[in-house]
PDB file of N, CA and C in Angstrom:
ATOM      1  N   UNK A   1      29.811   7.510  -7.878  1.00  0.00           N
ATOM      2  CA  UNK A   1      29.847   7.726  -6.436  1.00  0.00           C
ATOM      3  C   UNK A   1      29.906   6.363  -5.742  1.00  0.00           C
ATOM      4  N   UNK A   2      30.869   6.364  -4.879  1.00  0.00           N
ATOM      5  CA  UNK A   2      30.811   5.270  -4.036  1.00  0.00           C
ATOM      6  C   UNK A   2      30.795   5.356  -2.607  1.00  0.00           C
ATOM      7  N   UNK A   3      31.444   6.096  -2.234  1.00  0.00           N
ATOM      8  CA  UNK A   3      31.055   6.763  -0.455  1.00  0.00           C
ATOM      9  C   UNK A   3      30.269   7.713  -0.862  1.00  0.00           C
ATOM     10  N   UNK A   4      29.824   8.322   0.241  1.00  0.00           N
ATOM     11  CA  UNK A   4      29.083   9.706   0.808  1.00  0.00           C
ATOM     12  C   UNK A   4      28.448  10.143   1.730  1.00  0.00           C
ATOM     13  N   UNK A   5      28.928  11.195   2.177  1.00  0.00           N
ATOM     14  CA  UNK A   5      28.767  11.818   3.277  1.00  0.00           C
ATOM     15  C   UNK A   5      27.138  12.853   3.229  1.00  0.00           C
ATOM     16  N   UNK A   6      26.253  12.096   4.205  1.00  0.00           N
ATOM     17  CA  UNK A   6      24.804  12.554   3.747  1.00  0.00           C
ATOM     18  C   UNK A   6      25.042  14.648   4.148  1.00  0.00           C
ATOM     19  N   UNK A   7      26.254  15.208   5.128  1.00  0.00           N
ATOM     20  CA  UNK A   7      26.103  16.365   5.439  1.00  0.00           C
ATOM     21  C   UNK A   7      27.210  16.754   4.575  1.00  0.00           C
ATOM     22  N   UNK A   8      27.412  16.463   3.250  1.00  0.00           N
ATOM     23  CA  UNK A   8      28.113  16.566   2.225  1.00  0.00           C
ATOM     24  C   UNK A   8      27.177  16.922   1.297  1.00  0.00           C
ATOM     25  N   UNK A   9      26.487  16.121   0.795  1.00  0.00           N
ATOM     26  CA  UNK A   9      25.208  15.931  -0.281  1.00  0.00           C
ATOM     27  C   UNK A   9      24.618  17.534  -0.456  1.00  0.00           C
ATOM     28  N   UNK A  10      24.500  17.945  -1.510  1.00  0.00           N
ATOM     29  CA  UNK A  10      23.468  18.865  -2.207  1.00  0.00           C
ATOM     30  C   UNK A  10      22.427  18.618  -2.002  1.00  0.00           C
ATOM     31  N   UNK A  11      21.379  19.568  -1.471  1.00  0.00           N
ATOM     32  CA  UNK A  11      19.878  19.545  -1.564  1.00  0.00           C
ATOM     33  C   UNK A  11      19.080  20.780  -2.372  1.00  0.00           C
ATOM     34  N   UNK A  12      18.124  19.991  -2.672  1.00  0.00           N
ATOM     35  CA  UNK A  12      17.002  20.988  -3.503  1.00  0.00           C
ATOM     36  C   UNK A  12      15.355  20.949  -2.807  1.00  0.00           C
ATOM     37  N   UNK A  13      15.106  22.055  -3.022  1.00  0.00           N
ATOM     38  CA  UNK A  13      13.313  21.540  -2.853  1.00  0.00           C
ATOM     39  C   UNK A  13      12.335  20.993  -3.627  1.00  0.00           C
ATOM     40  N   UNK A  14      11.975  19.683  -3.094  1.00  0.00           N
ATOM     41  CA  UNK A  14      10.968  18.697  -4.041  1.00  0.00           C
ATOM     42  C   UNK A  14       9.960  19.486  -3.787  1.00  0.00           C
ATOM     43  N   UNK A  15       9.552  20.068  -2.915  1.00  0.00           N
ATOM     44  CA  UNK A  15       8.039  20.733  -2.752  1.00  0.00           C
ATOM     45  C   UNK A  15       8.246  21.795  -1.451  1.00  0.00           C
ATOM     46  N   UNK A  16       7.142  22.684  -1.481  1.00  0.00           N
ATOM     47  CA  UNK A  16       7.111  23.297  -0.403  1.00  0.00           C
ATOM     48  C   UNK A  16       7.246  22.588   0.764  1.00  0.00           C
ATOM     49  N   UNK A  17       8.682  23.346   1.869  1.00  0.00           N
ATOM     50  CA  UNK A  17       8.669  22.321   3.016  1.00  0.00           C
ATOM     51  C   UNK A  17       9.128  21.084   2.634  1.00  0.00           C
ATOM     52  N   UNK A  18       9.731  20.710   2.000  1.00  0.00           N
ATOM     53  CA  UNK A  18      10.962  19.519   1.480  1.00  0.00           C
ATOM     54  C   UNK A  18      12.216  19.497   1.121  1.00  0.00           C
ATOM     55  N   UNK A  19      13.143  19.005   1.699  1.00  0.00           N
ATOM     56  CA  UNK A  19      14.040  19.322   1.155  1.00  0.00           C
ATOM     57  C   UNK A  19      14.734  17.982   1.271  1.00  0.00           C
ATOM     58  N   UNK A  20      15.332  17.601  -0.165  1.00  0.00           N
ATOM     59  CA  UNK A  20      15.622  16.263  -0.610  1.00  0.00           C
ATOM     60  C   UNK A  20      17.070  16.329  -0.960  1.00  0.00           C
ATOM     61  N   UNK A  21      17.503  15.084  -0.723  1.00  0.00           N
ATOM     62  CA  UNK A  21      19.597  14.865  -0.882  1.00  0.00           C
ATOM     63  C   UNK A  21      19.258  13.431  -1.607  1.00  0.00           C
ATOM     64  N   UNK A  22      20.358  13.213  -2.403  1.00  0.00           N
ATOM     65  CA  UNK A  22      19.830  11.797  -3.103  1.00  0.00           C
ATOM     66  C   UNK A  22      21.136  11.342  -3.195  1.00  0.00           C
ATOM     67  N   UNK A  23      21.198   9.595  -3.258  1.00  0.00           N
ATOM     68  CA  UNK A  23      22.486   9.125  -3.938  1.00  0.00           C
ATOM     69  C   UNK A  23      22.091   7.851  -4.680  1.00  0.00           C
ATOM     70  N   UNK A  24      22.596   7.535  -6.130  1.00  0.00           N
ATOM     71  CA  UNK A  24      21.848   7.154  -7.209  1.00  0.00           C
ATOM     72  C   UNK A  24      23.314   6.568  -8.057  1.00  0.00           C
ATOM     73  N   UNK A  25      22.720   5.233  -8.468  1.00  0.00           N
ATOM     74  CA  UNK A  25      23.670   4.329  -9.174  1.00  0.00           C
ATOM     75  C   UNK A  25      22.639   3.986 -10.674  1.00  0.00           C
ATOM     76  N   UNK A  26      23.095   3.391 -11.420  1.00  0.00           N
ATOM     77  CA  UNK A  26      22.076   3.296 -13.128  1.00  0.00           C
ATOM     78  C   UNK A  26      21.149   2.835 -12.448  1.00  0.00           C
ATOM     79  N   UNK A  27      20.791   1.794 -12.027  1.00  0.00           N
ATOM     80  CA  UNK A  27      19.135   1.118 -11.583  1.00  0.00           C
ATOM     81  C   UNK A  27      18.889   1.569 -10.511  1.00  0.00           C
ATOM     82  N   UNK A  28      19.532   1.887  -9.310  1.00  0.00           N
ATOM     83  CA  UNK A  28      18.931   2.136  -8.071  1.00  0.00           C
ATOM     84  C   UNK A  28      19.006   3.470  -7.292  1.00  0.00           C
ATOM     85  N   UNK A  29      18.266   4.108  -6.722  1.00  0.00           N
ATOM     86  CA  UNK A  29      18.270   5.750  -5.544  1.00  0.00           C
ATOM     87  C   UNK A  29      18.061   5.245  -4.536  1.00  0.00           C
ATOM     88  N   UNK A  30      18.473   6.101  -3.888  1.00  0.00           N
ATOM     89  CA  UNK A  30      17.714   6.544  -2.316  1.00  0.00           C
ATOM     90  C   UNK A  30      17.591   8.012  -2.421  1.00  0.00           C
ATOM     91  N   UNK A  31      16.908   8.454  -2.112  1.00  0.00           N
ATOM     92  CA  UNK A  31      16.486   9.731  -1.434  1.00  0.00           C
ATOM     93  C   UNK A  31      16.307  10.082  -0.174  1.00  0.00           C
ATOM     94  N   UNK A  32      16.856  11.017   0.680  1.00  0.00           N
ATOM     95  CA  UNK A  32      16.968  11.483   1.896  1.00  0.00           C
ATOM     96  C   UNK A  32      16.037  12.820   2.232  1.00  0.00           C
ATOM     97  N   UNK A  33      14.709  13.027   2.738  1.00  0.00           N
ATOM     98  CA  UNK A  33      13.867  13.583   2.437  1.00  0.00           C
ATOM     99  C   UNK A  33      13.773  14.317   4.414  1.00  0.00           C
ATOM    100  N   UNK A  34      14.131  15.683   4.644  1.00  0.00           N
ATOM    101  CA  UNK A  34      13.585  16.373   5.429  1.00  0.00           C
ATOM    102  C   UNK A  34      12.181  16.852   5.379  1.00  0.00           C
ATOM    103  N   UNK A  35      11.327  16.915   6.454  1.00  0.00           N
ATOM    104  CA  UNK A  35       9.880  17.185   5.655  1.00  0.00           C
ATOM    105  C   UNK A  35       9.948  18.246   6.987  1.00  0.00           C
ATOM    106  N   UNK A  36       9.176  19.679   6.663  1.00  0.00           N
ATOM    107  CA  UNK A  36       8.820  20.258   7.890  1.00  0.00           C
ATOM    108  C   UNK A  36       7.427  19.609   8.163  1.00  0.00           C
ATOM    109  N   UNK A  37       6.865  20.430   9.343  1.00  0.00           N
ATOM    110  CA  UNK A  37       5.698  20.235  10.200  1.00  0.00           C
ATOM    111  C   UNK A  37       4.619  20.662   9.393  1.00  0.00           C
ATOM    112  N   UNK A  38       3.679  19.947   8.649  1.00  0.00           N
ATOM    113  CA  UNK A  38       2.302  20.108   7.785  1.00  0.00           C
ATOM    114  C   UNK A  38       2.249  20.425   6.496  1.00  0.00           C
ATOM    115  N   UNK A  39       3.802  19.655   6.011  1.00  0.00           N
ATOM    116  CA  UNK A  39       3.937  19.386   4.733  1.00  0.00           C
ATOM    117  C   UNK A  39       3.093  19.021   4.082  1.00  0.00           C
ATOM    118  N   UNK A  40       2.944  18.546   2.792  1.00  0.00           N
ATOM    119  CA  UNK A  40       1.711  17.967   1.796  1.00  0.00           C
ATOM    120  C   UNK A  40       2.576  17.442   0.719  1.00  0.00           C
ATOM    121  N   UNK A  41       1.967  16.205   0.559  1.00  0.00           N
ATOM    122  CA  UNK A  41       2.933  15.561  -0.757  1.00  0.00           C
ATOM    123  C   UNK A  41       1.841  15.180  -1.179  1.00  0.00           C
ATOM    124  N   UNK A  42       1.265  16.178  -2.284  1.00  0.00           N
ATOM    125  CA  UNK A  42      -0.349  15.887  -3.004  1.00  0.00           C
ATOM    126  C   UNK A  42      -0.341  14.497  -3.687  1.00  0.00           C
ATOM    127  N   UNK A  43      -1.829  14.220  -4.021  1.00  0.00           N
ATOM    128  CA  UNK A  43      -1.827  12.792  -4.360  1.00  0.00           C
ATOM    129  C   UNK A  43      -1.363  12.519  -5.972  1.00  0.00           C
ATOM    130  N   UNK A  44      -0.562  11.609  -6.593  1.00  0.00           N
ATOM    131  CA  UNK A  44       0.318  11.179  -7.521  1.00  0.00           C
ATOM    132  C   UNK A  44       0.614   9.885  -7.645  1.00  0.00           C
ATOM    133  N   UNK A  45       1.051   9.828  -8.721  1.00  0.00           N
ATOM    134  CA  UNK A  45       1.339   7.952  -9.323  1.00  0.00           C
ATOM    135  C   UNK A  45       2.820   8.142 -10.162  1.00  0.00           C
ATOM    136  N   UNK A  46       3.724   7.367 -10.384  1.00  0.00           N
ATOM    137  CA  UNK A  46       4.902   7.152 -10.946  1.00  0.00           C
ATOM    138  C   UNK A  46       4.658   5.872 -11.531  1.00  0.00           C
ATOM    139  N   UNK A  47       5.757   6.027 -12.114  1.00  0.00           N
ATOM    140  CA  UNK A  47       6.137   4.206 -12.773  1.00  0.00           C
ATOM    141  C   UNK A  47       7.305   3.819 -11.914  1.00  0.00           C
ATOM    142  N   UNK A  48       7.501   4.487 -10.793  1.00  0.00           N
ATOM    143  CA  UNK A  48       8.813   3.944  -9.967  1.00  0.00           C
ATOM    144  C   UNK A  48       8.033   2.673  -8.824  1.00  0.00           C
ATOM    145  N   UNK A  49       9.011   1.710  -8.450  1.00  0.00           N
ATOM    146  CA  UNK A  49       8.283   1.418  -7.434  1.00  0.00           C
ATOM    147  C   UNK A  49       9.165   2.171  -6.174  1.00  0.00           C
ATOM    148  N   UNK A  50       9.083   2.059  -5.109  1.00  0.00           N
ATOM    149  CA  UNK A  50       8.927   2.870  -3.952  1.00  0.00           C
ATOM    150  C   UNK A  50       8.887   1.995  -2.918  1.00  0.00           C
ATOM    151  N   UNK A  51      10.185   2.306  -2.005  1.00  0.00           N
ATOM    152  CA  UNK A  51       9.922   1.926  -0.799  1.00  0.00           C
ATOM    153  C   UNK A  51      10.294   2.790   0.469  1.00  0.00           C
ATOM    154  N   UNK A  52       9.270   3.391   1.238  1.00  0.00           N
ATOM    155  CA  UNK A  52       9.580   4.794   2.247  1.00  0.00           C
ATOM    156  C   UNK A  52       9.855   4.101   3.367  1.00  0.00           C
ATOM    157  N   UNK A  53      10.618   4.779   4.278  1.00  0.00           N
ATOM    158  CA  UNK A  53      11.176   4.540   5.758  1.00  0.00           C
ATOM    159  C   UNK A  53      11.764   5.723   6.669  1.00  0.00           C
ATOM    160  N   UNK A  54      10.543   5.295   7.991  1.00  0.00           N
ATOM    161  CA  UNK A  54      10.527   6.873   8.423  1.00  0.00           C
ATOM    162  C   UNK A  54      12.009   6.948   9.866  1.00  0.00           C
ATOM    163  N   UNK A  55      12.676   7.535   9.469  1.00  0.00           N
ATOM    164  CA  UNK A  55      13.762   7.635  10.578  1.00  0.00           C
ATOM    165  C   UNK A  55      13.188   8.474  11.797  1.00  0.00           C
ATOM    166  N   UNK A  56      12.690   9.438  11.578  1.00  0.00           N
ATOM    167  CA  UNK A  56      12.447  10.539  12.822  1.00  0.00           C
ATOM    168  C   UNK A  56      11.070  11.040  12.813  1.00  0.00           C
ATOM    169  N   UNK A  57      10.076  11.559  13.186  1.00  0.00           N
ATOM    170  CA  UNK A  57       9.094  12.188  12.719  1.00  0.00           C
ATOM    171  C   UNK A  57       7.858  11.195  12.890  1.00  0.00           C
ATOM    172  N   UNK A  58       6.704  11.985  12.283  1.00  0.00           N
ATOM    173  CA  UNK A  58       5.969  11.107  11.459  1.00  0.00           C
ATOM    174  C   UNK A  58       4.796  11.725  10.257  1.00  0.00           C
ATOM    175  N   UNK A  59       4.104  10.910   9.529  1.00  0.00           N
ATOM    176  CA  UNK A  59       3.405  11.104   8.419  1.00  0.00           C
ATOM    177  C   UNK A  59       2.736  10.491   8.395  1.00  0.00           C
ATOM    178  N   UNK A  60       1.618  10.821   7.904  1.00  0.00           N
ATOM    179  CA  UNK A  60       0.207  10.507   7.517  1.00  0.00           C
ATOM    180  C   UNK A  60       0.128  10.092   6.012  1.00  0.00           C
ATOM    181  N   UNK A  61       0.381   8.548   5.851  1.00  0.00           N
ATOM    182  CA  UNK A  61       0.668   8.005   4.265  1.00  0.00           C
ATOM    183  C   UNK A  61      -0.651   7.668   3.953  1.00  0.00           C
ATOM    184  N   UNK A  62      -1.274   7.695   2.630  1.00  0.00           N
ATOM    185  CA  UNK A  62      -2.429   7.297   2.041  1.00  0.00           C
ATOM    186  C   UNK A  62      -2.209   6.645   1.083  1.00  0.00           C
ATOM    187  N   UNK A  63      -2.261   5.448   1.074  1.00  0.00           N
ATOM    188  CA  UNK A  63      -1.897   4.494  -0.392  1.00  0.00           C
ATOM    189  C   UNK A  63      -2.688   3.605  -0.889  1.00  0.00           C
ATOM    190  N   UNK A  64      -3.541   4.501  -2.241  1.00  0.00           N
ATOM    191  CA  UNK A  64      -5.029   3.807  -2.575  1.00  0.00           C
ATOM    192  C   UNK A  64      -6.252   3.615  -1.576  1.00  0.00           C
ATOM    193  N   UNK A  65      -6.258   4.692  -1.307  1.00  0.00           N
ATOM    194  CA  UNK A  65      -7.079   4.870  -0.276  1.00  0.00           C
ATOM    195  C   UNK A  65      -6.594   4.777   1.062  1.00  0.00           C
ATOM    196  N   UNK A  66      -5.850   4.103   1.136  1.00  0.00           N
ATOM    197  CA  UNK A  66      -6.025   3.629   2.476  1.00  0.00           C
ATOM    198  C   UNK A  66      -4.976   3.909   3.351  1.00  0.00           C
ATOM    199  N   UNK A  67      -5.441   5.008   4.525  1.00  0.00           N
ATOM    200  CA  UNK A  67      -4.422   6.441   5.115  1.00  0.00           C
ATOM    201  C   UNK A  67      -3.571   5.434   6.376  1.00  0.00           C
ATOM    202  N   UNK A  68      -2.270   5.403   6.737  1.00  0.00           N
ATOM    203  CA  UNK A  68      -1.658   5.137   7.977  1.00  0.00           C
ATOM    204  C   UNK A  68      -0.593   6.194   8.541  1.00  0.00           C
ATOM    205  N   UNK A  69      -0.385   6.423   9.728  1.00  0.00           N
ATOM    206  CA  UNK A  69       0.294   7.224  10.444  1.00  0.00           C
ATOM    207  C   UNK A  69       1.514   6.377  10.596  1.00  0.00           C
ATOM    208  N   UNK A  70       2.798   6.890  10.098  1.00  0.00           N
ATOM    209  CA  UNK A  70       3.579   6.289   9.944  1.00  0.00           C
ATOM    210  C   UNK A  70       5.040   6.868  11.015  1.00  0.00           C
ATOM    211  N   UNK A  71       5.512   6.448  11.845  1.00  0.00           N
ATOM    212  CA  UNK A  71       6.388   6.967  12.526  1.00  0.00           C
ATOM    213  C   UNK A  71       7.818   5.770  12.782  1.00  0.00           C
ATOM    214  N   UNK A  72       8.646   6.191  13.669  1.00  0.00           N
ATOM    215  CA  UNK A  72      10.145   6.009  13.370  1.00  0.00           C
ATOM    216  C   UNK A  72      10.061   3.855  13.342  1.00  0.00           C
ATOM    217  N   UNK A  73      10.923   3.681  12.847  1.00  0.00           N
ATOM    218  CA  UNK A  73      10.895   2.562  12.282  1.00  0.00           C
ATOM    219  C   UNK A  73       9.851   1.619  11.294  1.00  0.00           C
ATOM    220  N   UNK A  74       8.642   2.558  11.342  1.00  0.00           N
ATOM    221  CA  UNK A  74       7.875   2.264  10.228  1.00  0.00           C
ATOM    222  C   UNK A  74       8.062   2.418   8.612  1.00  0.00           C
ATOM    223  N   UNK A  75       7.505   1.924   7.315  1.00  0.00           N
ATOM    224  CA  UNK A  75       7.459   2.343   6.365  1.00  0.00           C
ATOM    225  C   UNK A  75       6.208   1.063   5.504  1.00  0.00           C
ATOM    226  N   UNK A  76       6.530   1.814   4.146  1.00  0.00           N
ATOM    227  CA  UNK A  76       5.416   1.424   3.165  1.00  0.00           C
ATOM    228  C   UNK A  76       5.980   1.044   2.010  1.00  0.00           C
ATOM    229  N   UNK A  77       6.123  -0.157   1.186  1.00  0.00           N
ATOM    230  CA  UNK A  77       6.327  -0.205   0.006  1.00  0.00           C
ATOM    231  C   UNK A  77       5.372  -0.281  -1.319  1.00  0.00           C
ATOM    232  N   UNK A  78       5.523   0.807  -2.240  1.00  0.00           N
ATOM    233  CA  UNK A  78       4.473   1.042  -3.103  1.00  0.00           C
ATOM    234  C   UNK A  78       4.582   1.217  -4.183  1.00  0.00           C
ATOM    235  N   UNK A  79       4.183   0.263  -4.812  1.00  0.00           N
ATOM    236  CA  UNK A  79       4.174  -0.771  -6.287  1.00  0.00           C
ATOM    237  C   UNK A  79       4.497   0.546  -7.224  1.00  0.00           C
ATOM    238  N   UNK A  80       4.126   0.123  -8.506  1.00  0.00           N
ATOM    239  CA  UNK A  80       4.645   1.170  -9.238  1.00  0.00           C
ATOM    240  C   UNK A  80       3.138   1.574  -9.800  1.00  0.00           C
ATOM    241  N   UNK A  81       2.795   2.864 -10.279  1.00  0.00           N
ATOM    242  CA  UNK A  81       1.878   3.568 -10.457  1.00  0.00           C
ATOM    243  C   UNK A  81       0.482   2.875  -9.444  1.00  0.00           C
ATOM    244  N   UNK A  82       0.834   3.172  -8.296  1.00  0.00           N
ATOM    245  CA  UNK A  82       0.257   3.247  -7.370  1.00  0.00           C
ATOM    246  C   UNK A  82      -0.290   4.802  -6.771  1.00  0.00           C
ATOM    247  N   UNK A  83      -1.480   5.461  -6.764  1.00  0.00           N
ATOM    248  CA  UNK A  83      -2.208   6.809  -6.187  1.00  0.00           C
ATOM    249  C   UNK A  83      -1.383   6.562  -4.510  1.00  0.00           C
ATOM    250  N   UNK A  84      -0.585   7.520  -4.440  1.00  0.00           N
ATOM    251  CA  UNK A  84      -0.321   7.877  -3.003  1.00  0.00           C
ATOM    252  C   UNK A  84      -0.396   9.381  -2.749  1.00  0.00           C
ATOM    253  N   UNK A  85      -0.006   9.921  -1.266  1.00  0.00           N
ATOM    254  CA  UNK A  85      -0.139  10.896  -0.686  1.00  0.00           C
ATOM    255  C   UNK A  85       0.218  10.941   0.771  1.00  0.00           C
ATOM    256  N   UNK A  86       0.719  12.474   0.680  1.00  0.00           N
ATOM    257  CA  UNK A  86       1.183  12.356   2.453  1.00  0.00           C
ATOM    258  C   UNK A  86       0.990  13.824   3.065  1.00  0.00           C
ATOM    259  N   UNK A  87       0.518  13.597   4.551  1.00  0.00           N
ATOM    260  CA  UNK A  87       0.957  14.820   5.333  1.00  0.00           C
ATOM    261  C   UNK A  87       1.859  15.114   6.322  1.00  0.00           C
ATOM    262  N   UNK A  88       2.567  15.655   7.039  1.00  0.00           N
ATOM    263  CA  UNK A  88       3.589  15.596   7.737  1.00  0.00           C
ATOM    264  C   UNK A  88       2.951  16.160   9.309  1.00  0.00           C
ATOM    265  N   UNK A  89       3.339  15.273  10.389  1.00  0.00           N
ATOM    266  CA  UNK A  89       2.729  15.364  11.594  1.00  0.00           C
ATOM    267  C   UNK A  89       3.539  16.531  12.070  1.00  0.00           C
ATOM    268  N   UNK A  90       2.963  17.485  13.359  1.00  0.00           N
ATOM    269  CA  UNK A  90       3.401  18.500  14.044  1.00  0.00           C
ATOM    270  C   UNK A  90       5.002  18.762  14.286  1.00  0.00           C
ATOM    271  N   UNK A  91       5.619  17.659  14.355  1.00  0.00           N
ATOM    272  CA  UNK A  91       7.360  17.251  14.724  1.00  0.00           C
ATOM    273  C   UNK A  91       7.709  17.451  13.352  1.00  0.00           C
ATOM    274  N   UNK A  92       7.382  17.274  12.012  1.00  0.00           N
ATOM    275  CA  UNK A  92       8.093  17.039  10.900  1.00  0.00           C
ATOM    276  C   UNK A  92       8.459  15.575  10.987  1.00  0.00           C
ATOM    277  N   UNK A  93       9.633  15.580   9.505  1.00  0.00           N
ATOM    278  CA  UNK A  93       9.438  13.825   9.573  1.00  0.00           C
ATOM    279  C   UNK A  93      10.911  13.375   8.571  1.00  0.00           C
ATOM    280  N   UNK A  94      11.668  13.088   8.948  1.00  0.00           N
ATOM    281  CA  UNK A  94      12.719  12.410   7.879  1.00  0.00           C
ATOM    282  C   UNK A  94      12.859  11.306   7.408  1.00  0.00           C
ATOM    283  N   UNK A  95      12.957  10.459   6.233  1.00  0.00           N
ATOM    284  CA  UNK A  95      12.318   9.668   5.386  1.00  0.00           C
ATOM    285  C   UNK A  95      13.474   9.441   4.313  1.00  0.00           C
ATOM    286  N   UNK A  96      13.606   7.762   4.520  1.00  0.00           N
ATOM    287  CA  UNK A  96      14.815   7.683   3.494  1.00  0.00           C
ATOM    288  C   UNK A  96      13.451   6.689   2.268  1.00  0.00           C
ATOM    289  N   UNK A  97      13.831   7.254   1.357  1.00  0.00           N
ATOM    290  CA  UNK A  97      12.852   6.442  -0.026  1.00  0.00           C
ATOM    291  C   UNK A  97      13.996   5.513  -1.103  1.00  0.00           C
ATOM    292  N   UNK A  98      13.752   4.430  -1.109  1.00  0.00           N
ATOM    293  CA  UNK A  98      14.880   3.826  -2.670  1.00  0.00           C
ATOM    294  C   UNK A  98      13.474   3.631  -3.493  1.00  0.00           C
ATOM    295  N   UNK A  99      14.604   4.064  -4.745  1.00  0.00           N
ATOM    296  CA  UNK A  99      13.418   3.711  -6.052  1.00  0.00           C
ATOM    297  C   UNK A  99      14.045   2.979  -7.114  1.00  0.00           C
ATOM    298  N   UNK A 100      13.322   2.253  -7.559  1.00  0.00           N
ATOM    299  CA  UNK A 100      13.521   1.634  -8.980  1.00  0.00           C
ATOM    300  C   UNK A 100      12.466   1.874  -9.957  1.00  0.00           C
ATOM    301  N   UNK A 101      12.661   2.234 -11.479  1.00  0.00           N
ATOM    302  CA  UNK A 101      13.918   2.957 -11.762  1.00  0.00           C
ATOM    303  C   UNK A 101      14.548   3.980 -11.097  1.00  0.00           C
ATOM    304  N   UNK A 102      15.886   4.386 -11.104  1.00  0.00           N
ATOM    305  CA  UNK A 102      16.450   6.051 -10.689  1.00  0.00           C
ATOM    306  C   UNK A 102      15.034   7.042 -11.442  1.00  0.00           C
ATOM    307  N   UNK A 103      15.238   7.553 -10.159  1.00  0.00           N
ATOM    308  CA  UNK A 103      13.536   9.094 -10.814  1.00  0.00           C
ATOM    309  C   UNK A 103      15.045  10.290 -11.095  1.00  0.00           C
ATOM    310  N   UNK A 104      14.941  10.365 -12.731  1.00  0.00           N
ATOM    311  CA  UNK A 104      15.779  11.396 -13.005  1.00  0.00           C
ATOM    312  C   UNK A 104      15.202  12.728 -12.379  1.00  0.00           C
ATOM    313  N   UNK A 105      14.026  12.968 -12.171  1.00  0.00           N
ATOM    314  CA  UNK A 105      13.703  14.446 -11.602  1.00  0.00           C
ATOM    315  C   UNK A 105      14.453  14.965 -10.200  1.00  0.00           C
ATOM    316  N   UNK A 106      14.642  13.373  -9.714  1.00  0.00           N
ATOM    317  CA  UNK A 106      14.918  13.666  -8.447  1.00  0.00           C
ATOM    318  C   UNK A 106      16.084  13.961  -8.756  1.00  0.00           C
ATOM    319  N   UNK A 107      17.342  12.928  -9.767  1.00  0.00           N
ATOM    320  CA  UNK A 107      18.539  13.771  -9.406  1.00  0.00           C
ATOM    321  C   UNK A 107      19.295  15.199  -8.833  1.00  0.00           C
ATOM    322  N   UNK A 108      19.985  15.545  -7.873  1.00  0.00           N
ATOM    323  CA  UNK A 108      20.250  16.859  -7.362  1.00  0.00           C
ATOM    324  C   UNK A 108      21.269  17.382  -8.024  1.00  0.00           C
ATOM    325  N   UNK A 109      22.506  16.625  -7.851  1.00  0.00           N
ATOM    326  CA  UNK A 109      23.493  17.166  -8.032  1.00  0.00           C
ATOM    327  C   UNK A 109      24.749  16.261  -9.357  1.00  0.00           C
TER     328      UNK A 109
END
């Protein structure tokens, strides 16, 4: 893949109230993440590292304790097997994530 059109892209549900579009080269993703209003992204660790960025919305990020309300032009970068967690504020929240490595789970399509 070398272009793409994000209202092109296949989506699946990562979780209740998620719905994720991805575009992914051997080392690198992004993920394109719709969240509705009082989502939950329970608490978890990867070996990816992680970097979130909130386009629209906002969320309630917790990373190792330590909770921030995260809204449009904000984000968080988070190491690799790092304890995080999130909730999704009243508006919902859209959220572009790149990871290294590619998270094969996430692949969609």
């Amino acid at each position: 893949m070398v272009f793409f059109d994000r209202k092109k892209l296949p989506a699946k549900e990562a979780l209740p109230g998620i719905s994720m579009q991805e575009a992914h080269l051997e080392n690198l993703m992004i993920t394109m993440m719709a969240l509705s209003p009082g989502a939950v992204i329970p608490e978890h660790a990867h070996p990816h590292e992680q970097i979130s960025y909130c386009v629209s919305g906002s969320l309630a990020l917790t990373v190792a304790g330590e909770t921030k309300n995260l809204g449009p032009g904000e984000g968080a970068a988070i190491a690799a097997d790092l304890k995080h967690s999130a909730v999704t504020g009243p508006e919902g929240a859209f959220f572009i994530d790149a990871w290294s490595p590619v998270r094969e789970d996430y692949i969609v399509g």
